[in-house]
Protein backbone atom coordinates (compact mmCIF):
# COMPACT_ATOMS: atom_id res chain seq x y z
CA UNK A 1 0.00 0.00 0.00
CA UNK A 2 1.46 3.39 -1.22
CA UNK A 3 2.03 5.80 2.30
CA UNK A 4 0.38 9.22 1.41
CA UNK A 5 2.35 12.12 0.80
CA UNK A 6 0.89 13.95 3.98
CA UNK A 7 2.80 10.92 5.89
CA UNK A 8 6.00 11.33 3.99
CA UNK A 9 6.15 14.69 4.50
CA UNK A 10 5.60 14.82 7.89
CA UNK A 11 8.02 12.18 8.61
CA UNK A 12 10.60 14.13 6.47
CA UNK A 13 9.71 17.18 8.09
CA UNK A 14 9.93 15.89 11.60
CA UNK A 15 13.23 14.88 10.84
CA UNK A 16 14.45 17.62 9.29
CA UNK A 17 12.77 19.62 12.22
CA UNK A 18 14.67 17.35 15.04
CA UNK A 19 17.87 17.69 12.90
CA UNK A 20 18.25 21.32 12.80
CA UNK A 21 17.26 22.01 16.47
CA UNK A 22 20.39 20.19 17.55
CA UNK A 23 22.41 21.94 15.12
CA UNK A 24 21.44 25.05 16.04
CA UNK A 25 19.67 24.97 19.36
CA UNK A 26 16.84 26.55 18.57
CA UNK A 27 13.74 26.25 16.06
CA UNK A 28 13.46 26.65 12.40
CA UNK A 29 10.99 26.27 9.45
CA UNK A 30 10.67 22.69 8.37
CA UNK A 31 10.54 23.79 4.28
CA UNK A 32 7.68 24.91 2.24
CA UNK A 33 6.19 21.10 2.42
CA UNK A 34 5.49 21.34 -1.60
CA UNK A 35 4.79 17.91 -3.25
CA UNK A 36 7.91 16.85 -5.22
CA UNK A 37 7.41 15.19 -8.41
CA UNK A 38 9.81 13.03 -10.81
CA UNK A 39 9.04 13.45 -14.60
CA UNK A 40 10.96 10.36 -16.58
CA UNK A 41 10.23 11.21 -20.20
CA UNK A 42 10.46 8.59 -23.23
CA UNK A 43 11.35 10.15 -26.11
CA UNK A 44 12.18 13.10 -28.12
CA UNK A 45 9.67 13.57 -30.36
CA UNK A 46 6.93 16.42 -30.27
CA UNK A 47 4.45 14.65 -28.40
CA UNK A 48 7.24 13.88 -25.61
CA UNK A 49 8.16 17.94 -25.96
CA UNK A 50 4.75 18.83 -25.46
CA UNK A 51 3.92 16.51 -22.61
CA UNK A 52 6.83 17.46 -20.62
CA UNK A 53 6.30 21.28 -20.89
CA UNK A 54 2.74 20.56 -19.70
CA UNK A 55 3.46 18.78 -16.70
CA UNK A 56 6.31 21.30 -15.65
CA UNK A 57 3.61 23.86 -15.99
CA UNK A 58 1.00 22.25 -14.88
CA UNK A 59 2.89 21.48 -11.27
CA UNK A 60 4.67 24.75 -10.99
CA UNK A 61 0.95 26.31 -11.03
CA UNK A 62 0.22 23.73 -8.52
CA UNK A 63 3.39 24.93 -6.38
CA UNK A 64 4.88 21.24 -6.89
CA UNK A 65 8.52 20.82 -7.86
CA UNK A 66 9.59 19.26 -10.34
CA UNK A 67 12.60 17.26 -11.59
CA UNK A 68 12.69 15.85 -14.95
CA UNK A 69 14.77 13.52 -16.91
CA UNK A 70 14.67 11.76 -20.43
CA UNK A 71 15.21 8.30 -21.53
CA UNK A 72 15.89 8.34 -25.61
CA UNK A 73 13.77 5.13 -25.95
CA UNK A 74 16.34 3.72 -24.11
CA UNK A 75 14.71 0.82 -20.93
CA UNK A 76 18.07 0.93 -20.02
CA UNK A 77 18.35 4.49 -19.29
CA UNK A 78 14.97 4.98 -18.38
CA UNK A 79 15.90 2.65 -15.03
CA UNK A 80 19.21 4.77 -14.35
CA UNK A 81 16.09 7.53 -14.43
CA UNK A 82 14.25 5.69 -11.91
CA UNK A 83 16.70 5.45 -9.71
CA UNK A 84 17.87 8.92 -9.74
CA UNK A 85 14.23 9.77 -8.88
CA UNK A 86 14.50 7.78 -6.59
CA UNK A 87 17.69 9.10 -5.05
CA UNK A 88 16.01 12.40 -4.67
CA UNK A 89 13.20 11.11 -2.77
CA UNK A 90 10.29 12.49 -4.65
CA UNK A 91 7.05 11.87 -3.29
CA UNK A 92 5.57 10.47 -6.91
CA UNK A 93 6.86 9.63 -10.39
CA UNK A 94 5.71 10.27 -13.18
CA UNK A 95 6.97 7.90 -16.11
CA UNK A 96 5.96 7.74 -20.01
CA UNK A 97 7.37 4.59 -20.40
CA UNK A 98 10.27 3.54 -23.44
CA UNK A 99 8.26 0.21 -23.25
CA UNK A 100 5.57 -1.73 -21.13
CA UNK A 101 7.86 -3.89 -20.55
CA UNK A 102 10.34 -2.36 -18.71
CA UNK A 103 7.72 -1.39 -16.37
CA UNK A 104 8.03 -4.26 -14.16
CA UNK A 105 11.59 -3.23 -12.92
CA UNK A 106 10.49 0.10 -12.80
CA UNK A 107 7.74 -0.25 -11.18
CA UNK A 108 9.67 -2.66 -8.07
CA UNK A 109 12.54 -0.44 -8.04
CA UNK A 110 10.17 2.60 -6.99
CA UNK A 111 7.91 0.54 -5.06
CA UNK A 112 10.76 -0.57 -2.87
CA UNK A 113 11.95 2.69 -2.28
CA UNK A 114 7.63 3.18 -1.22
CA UNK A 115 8.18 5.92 -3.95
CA UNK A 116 4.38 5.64 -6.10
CA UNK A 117 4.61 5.93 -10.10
CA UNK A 118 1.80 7.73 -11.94
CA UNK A 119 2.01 6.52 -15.84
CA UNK A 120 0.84 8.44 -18.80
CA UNK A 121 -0.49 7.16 -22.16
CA UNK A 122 -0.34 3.39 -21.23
CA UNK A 123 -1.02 1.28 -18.02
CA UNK A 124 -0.51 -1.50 -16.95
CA UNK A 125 -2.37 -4.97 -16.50
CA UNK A 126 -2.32 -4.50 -12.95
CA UNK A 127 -2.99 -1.36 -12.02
CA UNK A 128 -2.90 -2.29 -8.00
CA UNK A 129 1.03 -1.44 -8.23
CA UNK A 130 0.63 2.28 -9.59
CA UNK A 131 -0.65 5.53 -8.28
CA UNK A 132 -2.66 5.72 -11.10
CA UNK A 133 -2.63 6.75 -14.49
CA UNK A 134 -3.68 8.64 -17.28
CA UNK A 135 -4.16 7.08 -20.84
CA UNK A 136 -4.32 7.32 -24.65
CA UNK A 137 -6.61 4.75 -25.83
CA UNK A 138 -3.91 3.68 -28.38
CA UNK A 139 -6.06 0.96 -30.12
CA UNK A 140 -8.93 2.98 -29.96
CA UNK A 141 -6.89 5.71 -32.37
CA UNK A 142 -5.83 3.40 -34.43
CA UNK A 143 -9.61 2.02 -34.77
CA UNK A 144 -10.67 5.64 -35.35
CA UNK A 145 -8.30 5.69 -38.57
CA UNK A 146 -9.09 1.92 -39.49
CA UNK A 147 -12.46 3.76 -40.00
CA UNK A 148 -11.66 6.72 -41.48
CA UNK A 149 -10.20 3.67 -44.54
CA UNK A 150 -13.64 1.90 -44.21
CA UNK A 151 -15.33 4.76 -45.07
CA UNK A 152 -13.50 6.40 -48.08
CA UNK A 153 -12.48 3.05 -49.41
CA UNK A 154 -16.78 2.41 -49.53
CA UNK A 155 -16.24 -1.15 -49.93
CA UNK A 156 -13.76 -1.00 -52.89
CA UNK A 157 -10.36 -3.19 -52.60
CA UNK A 158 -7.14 -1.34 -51.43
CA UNK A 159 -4.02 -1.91 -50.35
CA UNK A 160 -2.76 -0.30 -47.37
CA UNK A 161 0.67 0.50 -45.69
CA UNK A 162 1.78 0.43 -42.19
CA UNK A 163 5.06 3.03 -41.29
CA UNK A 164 4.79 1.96 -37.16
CA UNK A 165 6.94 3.49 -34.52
CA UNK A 166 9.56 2.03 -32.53
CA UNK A 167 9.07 -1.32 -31.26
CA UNK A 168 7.08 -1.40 -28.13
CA UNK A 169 4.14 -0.08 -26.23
CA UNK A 170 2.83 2.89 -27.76
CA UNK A 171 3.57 1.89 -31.47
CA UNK A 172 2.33 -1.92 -31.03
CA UNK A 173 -1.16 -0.58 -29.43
CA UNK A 174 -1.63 2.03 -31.99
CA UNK A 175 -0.97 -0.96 -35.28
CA UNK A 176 -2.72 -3.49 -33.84
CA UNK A 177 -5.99 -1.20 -33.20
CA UNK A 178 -5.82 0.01 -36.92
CA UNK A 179 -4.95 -3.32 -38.52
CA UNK A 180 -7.09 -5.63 -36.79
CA UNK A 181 -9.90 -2.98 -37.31
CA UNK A 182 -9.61 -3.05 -41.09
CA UNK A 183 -12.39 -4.04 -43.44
CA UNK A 184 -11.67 -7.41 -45.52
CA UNK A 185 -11.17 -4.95 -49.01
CA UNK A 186 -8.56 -3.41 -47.14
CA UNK A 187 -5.53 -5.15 -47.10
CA UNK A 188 -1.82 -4.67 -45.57
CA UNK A 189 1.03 -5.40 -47.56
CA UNK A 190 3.81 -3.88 -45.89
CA UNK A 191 4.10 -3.32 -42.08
CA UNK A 192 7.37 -1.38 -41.13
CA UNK A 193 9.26 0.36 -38.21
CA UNK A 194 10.04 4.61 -38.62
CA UNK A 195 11.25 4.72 -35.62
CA UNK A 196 9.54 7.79 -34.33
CA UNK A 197 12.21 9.64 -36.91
CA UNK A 198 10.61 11.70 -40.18
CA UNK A 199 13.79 10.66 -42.46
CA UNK A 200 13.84 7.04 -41.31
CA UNK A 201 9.52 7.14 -41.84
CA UNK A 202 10.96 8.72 -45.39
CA UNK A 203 13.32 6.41 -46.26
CA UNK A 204 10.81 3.27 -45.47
CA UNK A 205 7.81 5.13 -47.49
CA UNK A 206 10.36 4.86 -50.21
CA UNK A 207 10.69 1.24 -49.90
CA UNK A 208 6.97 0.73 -49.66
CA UNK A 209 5.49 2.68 -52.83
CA UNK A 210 8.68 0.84 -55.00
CA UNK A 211 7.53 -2.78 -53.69
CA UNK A 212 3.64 -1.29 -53.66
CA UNK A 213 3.32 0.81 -56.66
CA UNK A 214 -0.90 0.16 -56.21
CA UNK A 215 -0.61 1.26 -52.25
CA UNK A 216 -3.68 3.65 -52.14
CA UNK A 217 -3.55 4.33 -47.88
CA UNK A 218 -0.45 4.74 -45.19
CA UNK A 219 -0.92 4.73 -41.79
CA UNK A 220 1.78 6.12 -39.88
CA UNK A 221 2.32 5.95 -36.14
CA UNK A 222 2.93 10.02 -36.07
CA UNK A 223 3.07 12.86 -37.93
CA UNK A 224 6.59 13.67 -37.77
CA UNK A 225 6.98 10.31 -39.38
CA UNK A 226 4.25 11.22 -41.48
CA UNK A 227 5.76 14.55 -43.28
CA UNK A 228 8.47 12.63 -43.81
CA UNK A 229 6.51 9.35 -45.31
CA UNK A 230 4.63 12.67 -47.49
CA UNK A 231 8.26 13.65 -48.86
CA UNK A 232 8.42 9.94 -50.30
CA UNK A 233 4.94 9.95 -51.86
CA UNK A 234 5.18 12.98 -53.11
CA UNK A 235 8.52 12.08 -55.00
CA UNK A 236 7.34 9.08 -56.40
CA UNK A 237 4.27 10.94 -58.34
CA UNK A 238 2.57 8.30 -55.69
CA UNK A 239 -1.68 9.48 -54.47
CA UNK A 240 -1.15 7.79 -51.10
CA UNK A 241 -3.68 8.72 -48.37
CA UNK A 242 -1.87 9.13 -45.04
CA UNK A 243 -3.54 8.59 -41.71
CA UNK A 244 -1.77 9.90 -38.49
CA UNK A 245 -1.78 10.66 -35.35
CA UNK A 246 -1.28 13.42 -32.90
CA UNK A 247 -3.18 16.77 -33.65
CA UNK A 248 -0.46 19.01 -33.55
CA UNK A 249 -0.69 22.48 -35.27
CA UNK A 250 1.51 20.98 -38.00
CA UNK A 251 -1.08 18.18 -38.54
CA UNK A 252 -3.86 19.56 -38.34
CA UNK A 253 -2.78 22.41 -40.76
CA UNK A 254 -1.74 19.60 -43.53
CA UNK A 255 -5.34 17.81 -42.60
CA UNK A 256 -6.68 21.29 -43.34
CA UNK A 257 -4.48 21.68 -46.74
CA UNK A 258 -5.14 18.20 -47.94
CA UNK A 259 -1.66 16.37 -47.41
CA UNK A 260 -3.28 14.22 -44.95
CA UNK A 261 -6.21 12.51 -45.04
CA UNK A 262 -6.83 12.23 -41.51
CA UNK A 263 -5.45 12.53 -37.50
CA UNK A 264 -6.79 11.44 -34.23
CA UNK A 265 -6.01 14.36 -32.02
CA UNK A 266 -4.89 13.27 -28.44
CA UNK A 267 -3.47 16.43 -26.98
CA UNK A 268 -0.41 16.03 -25.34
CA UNK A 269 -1.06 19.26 -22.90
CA UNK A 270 -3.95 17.63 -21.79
CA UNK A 271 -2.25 14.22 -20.78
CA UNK A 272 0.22 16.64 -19.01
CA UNK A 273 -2.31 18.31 -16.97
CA UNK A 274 -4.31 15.18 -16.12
CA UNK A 275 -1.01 13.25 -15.18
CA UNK A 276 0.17 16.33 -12.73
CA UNK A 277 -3.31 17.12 -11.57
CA UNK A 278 -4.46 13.58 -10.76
CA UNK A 279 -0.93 12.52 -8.97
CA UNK A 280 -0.95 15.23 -6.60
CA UNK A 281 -4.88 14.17 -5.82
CA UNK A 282 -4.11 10.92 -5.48
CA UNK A 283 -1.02 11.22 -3.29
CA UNK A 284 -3.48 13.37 -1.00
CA UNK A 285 -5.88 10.61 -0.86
CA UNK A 286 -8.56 13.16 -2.52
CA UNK A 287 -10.78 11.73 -5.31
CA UNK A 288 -10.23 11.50 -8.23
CA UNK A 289 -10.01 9.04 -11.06
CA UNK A 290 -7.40 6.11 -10.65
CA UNK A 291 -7.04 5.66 -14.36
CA UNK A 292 -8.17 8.76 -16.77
CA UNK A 293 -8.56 9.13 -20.43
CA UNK A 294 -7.17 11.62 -22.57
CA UNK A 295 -9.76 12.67 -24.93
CA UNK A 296 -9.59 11.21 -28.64
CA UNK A 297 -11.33 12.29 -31.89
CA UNK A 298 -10.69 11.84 -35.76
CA UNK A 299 -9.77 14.90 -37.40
CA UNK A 300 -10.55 15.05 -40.90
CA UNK A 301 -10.81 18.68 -43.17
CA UNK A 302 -14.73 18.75 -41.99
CA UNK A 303 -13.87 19.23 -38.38
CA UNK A 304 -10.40 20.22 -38.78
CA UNK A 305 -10.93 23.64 -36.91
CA UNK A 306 -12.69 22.32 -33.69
CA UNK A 307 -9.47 20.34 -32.70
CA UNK A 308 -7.78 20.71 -29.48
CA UNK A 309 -4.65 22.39 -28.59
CA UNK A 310 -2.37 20.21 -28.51
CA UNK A 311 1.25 21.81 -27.23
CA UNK A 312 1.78 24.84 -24.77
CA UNK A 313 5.15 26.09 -26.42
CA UNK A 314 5.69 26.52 -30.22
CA UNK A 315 7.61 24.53 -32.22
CA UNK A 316 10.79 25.94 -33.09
CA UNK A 317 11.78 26.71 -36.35
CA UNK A 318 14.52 24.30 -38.21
């Protein structure tokens, strides 16, 4: 059972409290008694930009601190993470996992040092051993854009390409909710990692128009990966469809132009403020929901302008 950060406080405080009376012989203030959170990103991409900024805003408006740190996609380096969360005795963490399974360590490394972590985007089968959570229904998006296929193909035969992340939980969700959600007279003949990277996403749309010259739809796991599947297309004279994922102003404006077919926004700003905003409730034993949901909706150039913000700091230049 997770102690509640009213206990862990106090017991730090008392401490603290006891400590500097014999030091000094006299009384002092025991600290500000602000909840301290650990961010451990996953990634680099815009969605990991985004939901970092929003949960370092979202808990300095709360008065919370904060300490962040990054993994690269790395489970290796997202333990080293852990544990230096760990080492500076946060009361919560809050992890976007490299992959669900590297969760498990984690998860017992933190839960050893009775140090709660608070997921975002994914959760896990047994939620007993978190704080809670807030998540993307990741086969649900990929069922939205399965759809969004259904209904344009209208029953004629197709052949569709996959352009999927990096190996692991996020990407995996997201394919297996679009593929398996296909109609029959759609059908996948190529199914291929991008790597969350626009020129490696380029470089396999290449691949996949050569060896599928009749390819009419893409799905790609996001639209970073998706400009840079566009490049491709658009190089090989290729009509190509692309569905996405994200909603980010850059989306949303090529949804609006035409380049893309179609998006299922999932705000990253929102997951940020959820993740901070139910963590610190939960830690206080207030209620709230264990496991959230982002909102989700498909984005197509009918609804394009009633999407959500997605990002709280503009994307810089290149």
């Amino acid at each position: 059972m997770n102690v509640s950060v009213r206990s862990r406080r106090a017991t730090a405080a008392s401490a603290a409290a006891a400590l500097a009376l014999v030091l000094s012989g006299c009384g002092a203030d025991s600290g500000d008694g602000a909840v301290s959170l650990g961010f451990v990103n996953g990634g680099d991409t815009e969605f990991h930009t985004c939901l970092q900024a929003s949960v370092k805003d979202t808990a300095e408006a709360k008065n919370a601190k904060i300490f962040t740190a990054n993994s690269h996609q790395n489970p290796g380096t997202e333990l080293s993470n852990i544990e230096d969360m760990i080492s500076r005795n946060v009361d919560a963490l809050i992890v976007q996992t490299v992959n669900v399974d590297a969760l498990k360590g984690d998860i017992a490394k933190a839960k050893s040092a009775n140090i709660p972590i608070f997921l975002t985007s994914v959760v896990t089968d047994d939620p007993s051993d978190i704080l809670g959570a807030v998540v993307v229904d990741l086969k649900q998006v990929g069922e939205l854009d399965a759809g969004y296929v259904e209904k344009d193909a209208a029953g004629s035969s197709v052949e569709v390409g996959v352009i999927a992340g990096a190996p692991g939980a996020a990407s995996d969700l997201l394919v297996n909710g679009f593929t398996k959600a296909l109609p029959d007279n759609a059908k996948v003949v190529a199914n291929q990692p991008g790597m969350f990277n626009a020129a490696k996403a380029q470089d396999v749309a290449e691949n996949m128009i050569q060896a599928h010259p009749k390819m009419s739809y893409a799905f790609v796991a996001n639209e970073e990966m998706a400009f840079g599947a566009l490049k491709a297309f658009q190089a090989a004279g290729a009509d190509v469809k692309i569905v996405t994922v994200n909603g980010t102003d850059d989306g949303l404006a090529a949804v609006k132009g035409g380049r893309f077919a179609a998006t299922v926004a999932n705000s990253a700003m929102t997951t940020g403020k959820i993740a901070v905003t139910n963590a610190i409730k939960l830690l206080d034993e207030q209620k709230t929901d264990k496991i959230a949901m982002t909102p989700i909706s498909l984005i197509t150039a009918d609804n394009v302008n009633s999407a959500p913000k997605y990002c709280s700091v503009e994307k810089k230049k290149s």
